[in-house]
PDB file of N, CA and C in Angstrom:
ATOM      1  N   UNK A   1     -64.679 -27.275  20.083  1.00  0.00           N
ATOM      2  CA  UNK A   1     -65.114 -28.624  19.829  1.00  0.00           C
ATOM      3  C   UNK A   1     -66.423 -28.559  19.039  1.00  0.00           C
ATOM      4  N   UNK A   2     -66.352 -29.358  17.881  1.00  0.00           N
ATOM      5  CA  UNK A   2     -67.677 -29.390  17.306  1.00  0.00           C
ATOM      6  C   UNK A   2     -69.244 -30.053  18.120  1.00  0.00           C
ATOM      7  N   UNK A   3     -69.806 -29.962  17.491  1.00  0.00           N
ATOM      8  CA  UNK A   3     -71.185 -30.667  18.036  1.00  0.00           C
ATOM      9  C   UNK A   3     -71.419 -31.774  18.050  1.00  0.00           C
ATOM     10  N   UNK A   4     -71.071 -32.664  17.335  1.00  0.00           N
ATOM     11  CA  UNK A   4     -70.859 -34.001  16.968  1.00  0.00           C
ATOM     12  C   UNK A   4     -69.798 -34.446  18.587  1.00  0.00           C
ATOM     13  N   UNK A   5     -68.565 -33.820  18.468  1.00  0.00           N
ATOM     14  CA  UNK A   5     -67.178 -33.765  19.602  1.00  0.00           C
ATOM     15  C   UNK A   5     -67.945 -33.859  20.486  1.00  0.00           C
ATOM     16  N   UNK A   6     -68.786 -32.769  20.973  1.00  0.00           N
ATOM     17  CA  UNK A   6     -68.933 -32.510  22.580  1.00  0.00           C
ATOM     18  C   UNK A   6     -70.096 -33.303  22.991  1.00  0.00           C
ATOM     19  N   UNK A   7     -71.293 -33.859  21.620  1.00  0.00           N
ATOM     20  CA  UNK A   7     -72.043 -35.030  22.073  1.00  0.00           C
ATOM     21  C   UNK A   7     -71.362 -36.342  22.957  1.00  0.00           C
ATOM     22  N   UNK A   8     -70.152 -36.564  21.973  1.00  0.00           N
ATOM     23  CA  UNK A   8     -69.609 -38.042  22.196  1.00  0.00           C
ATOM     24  C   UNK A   8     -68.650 -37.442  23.517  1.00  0.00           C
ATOM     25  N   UNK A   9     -68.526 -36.456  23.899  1.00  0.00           N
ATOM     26  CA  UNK A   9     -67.852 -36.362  25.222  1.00  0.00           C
ATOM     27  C   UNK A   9     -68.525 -36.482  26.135  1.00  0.00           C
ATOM     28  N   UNK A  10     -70.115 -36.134  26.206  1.00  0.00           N
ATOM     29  CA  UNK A  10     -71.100 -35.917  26.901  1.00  0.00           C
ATOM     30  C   UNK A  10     -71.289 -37.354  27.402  1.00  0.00           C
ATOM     31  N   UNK A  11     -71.634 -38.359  26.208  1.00  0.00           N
ATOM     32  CA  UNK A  11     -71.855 -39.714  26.064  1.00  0.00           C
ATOM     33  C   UNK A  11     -70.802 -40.280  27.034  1.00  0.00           C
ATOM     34  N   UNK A  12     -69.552 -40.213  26.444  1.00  0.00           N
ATOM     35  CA  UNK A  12     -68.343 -40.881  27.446  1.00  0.00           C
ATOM     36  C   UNK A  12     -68.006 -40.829  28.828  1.00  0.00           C
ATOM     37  N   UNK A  13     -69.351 -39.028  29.098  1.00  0.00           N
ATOM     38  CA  UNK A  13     -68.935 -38.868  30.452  1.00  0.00           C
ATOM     39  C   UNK A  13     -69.740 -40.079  31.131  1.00  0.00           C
ATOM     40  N   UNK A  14     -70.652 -40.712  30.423  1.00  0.00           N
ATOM     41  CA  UNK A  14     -72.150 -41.717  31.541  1.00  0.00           C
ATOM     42  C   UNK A  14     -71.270 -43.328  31.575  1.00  0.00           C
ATOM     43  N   UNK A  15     -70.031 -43.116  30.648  1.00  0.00           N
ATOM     44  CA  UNK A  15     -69.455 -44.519  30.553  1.00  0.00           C
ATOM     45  C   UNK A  15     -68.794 -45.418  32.352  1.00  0.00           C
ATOM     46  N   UNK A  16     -68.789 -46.378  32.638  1.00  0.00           N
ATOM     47  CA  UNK A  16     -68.194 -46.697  33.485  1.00  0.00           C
ATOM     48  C   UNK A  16     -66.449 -46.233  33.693  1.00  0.00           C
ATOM     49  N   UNK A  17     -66.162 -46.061  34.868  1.00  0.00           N
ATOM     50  CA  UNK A  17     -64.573 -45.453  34.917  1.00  0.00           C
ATOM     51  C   UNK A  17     -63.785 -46.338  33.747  1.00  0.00           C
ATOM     52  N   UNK A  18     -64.003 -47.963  34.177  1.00  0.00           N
ATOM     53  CA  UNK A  18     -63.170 -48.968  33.118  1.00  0.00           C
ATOM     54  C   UNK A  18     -63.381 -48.539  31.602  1.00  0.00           C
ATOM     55  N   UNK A  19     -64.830 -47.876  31.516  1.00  0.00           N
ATOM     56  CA  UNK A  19     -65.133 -48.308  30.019  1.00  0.00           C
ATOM     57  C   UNK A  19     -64.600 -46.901  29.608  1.00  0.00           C
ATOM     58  N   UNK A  20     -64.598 -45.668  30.613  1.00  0.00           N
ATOM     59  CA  UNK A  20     -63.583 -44.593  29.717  1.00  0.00           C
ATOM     60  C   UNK A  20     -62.291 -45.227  29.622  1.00  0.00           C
ATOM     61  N   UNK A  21     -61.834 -45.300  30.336  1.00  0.00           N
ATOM     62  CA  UNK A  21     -60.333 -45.602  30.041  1.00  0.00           C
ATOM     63  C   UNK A  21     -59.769 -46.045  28.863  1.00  0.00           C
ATOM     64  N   UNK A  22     -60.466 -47.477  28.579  1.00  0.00           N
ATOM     65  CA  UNK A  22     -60.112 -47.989  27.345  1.00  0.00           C
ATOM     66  C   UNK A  22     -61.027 -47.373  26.122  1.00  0.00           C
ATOM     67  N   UNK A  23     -61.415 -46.044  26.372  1.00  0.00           N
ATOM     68  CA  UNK A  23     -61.966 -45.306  25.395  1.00  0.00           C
ATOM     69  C   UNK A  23     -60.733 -44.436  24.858  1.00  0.00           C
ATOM     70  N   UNK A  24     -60.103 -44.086  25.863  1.00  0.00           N
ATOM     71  CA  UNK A  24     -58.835 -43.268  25.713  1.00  0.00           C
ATOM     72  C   UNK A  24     -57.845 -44.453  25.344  1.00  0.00           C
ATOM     73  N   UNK A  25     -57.395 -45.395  25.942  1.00  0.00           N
ATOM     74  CA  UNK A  25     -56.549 -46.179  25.211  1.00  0.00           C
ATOM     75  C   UNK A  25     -56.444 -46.245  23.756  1.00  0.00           C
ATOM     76  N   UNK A  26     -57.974 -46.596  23.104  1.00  0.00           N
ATOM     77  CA  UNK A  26     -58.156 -46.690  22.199  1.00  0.00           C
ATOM     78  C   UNK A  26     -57.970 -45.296  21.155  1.00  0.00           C
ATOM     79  N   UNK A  27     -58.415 -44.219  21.513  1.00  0.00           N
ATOM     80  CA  UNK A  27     -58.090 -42.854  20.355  1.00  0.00           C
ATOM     81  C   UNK A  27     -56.704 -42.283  20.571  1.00  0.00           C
ATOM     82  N   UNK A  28     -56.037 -43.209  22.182  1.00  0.00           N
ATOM     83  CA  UNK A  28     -54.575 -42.613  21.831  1.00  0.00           C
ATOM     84  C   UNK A  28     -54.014 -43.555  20.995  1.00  0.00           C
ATOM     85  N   UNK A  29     -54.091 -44.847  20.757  1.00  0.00           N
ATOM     86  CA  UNK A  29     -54.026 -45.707  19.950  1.00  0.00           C
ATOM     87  C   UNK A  29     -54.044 -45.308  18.316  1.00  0.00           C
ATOM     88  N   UNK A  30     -55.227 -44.548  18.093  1.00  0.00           N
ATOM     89  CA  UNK A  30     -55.466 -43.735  16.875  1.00  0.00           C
ATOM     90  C   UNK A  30     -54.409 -42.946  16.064  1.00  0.00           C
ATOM     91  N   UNK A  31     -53.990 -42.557  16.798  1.00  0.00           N
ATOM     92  CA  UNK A  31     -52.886 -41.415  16.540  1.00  0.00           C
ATOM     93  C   UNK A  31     -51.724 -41.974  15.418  1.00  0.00           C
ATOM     94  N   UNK A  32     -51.098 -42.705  16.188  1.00  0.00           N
ATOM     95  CA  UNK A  32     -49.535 -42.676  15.372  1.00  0.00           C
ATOM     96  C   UNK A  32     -49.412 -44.432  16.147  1.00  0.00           C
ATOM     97  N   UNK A  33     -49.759 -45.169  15.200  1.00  0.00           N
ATOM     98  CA  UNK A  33     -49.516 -46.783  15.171  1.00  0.00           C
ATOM     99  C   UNK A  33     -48.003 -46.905  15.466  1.00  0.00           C
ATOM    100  N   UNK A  34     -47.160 -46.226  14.152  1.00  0.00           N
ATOM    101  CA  UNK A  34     -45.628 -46.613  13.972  1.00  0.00           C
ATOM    102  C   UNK A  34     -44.803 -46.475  15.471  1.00  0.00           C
ATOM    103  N   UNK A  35     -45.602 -45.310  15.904  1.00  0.00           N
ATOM    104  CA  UNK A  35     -44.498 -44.795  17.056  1.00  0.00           C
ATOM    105  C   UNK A  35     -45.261 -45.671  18.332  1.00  0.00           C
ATOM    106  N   UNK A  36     -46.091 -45.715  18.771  1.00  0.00           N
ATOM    107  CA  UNK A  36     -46.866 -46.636  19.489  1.00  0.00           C
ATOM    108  C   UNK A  36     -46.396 -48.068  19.486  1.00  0.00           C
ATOM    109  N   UNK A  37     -45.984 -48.543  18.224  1.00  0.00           N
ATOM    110  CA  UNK A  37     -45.823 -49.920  17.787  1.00  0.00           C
ATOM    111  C   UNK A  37     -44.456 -50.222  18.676  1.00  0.00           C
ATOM    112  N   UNK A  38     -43.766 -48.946  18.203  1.00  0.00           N
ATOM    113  CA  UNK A  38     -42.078 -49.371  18.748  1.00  0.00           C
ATOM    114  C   UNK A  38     -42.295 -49.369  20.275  1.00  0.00           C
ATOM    115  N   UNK A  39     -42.936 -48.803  20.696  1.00  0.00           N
ATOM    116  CA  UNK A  39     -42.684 -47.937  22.451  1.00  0.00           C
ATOM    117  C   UNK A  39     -43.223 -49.468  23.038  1.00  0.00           C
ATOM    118  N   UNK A  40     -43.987 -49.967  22.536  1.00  0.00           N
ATOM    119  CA  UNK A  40     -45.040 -51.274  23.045  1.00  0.00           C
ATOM    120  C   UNK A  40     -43.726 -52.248  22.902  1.00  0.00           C
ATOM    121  N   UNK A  41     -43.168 -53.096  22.088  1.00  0.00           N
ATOM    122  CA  UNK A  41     -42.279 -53.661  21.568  1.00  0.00           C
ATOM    123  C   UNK A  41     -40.838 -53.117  22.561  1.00  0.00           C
ATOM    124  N   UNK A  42     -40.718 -52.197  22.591  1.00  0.00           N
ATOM    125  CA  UNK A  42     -39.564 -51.643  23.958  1.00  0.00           C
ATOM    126  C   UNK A  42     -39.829 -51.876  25.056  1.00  0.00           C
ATOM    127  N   UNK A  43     -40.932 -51.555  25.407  1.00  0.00           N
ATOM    128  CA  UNK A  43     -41.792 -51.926  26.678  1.00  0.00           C
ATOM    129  C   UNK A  43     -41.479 -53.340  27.020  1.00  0.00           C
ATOM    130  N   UNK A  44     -42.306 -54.324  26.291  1.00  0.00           N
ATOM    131  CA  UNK A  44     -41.969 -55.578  25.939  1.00  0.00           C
ATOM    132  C   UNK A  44     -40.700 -56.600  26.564  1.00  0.00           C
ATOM    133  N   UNK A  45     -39.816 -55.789  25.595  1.00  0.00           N
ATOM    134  CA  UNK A  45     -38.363 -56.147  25.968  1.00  0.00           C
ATOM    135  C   UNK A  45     -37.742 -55.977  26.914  1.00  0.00           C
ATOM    136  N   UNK A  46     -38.561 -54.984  27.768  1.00  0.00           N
ATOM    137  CA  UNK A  46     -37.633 -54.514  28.851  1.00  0.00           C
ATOM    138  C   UNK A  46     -38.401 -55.619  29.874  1.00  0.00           C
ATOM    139  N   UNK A  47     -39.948 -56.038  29.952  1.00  0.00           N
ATOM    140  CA  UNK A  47     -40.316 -56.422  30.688  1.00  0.00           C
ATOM    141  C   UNK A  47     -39.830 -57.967  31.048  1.00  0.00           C
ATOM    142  N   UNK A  48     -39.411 -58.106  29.809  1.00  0.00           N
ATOM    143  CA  UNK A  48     -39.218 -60.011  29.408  1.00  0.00           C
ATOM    144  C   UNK A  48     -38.031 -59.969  30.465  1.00  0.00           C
ATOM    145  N   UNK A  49     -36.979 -58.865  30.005  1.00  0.00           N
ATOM    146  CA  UNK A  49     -35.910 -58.722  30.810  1.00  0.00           C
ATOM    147  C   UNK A  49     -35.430 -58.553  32.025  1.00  0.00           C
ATOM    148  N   UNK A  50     -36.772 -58.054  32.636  1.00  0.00           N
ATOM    149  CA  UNK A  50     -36.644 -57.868  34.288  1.00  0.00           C
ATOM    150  C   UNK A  50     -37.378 -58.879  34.894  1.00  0.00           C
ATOM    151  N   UNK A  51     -38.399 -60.065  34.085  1.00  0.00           N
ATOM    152  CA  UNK A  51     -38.967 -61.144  34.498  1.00  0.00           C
ATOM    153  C   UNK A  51     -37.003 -62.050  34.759  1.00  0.00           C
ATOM    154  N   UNK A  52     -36.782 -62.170  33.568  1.00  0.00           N
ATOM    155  CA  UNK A  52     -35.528 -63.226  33.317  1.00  0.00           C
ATOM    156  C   UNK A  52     -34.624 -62.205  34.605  1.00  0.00           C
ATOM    157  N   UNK A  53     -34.362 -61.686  34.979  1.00  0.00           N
ATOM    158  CA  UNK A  53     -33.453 -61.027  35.678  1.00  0.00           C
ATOM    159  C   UNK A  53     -34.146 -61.429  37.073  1.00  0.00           C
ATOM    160  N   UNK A  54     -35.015 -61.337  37.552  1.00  0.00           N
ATOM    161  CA  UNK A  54     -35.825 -61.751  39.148  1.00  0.00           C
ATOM    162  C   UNK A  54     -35.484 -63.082  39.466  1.00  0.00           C
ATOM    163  N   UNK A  55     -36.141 -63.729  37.795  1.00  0.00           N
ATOM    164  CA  UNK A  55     -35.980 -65.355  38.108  1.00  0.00           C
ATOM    165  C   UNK A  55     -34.355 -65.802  38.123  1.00  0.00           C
ATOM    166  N   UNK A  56     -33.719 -65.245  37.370  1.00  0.00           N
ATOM    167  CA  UNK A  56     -32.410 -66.000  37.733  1.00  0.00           C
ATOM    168  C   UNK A  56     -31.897 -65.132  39.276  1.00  0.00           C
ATOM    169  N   UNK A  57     -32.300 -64.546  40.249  1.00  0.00           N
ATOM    170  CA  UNK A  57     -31.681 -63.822  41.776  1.00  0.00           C
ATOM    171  C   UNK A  57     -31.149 -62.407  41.412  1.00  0.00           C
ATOM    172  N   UNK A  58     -31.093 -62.334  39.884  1.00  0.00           N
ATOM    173  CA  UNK A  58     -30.238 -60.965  39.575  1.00  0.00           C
ATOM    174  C   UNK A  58     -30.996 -59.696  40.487  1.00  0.00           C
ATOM    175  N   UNK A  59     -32.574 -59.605  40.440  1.00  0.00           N
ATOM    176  CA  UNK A  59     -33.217 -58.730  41.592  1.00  0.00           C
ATOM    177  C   UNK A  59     -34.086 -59.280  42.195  1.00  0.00           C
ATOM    178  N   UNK A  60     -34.589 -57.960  43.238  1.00  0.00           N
ATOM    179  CA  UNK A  60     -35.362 -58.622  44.286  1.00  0.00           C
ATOM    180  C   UNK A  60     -37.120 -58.055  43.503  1.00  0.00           C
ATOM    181  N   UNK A  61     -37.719 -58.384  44.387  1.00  0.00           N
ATOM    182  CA  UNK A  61     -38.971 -57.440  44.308  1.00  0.00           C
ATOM    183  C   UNK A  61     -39.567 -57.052  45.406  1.00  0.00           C
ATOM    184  N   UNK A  62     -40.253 -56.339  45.565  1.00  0.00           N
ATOM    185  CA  UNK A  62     -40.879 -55.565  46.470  1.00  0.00           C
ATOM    186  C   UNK A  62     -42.481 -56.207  46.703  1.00  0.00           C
ATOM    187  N   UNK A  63     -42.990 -56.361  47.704  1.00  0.00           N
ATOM    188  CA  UNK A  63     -44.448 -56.880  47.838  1.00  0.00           C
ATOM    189  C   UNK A  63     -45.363 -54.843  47.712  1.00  0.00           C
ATOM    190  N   UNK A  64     -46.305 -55.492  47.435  1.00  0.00           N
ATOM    191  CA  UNK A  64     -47.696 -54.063  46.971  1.00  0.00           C
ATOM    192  C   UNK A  64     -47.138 -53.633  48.096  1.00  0.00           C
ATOM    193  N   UNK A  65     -47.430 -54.198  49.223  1.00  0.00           N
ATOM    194  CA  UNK A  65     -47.656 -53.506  50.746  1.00  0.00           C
ATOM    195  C   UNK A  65     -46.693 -52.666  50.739  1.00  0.00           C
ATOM    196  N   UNK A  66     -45.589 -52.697  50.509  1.00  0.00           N
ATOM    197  CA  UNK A  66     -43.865 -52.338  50.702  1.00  0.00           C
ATOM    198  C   UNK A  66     -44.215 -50.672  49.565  1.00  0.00           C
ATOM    199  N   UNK A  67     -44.783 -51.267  48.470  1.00  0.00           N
ATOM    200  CA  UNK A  67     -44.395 -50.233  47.231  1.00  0.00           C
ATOM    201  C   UNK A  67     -45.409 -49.194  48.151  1.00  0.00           C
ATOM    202  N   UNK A  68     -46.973 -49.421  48.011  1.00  0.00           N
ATOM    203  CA  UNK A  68     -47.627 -48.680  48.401  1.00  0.00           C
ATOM    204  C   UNK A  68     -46.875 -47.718  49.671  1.00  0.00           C
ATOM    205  N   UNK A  69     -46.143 -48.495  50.426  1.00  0.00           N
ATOM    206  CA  UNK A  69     -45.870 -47.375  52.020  1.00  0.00           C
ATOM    207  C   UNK A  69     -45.159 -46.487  51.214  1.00  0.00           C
ATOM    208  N   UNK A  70     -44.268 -46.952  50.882  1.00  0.00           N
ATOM    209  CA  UNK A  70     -43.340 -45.975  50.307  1.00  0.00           C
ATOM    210  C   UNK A  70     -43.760 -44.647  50.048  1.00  0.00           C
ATOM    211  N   UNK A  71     -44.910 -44.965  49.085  1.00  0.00           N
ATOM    212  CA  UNK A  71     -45.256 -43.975  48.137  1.00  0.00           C
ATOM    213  C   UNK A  71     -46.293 -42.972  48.858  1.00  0.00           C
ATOM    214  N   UNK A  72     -46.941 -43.551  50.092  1.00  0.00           N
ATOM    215  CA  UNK A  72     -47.451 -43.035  51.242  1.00  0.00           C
ATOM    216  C   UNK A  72     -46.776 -41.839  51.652  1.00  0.00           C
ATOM    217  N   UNK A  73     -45.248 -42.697  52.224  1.00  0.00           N
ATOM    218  CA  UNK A  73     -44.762 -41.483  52.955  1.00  0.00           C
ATOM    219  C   UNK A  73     -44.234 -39.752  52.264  1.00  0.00           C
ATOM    220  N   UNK A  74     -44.413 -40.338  50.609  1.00  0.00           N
ATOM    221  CA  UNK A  74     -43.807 -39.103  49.908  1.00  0.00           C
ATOM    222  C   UNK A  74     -44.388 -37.543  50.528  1.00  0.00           C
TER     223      UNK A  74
END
């Protein structure tokens, strides 16, 4: 890593947890728009689709409390 690199890593380490995160959002963002663009837009579609699927009875959902045990007992 250059010197310039390991400053701004140094820097990012004093950032708040929230404010790294969307530090990384953002330079994975950097990368490759096209392929990012589609995956977001898929994402999207799938989500619209499982909203419209709940609301018409097609599924159920699960409350936090329920997901969280679950994932407890793994």
């Amino acid at each position: 890593m250059t010197i310039v690199a390991d400053r701004i890593f140094k820097d990012a380490l004093a950032l708040l947890p929230v404010e790294r995160a969307e530090l990384i959002e953002k330079l994975f963002q950097s990368f490759d728009r096209s392929v990012s663009s589609k995956i977001d837009a898929a994402w999207a579609e799938e989500v619209e689709s499982r909203i419209d699927a709940y609301e018409h009875g097609e599924i159920k959902a699960s409350s936090a409390e329920d997901v969280f045990a679950r994932i407890n007992q793994r």
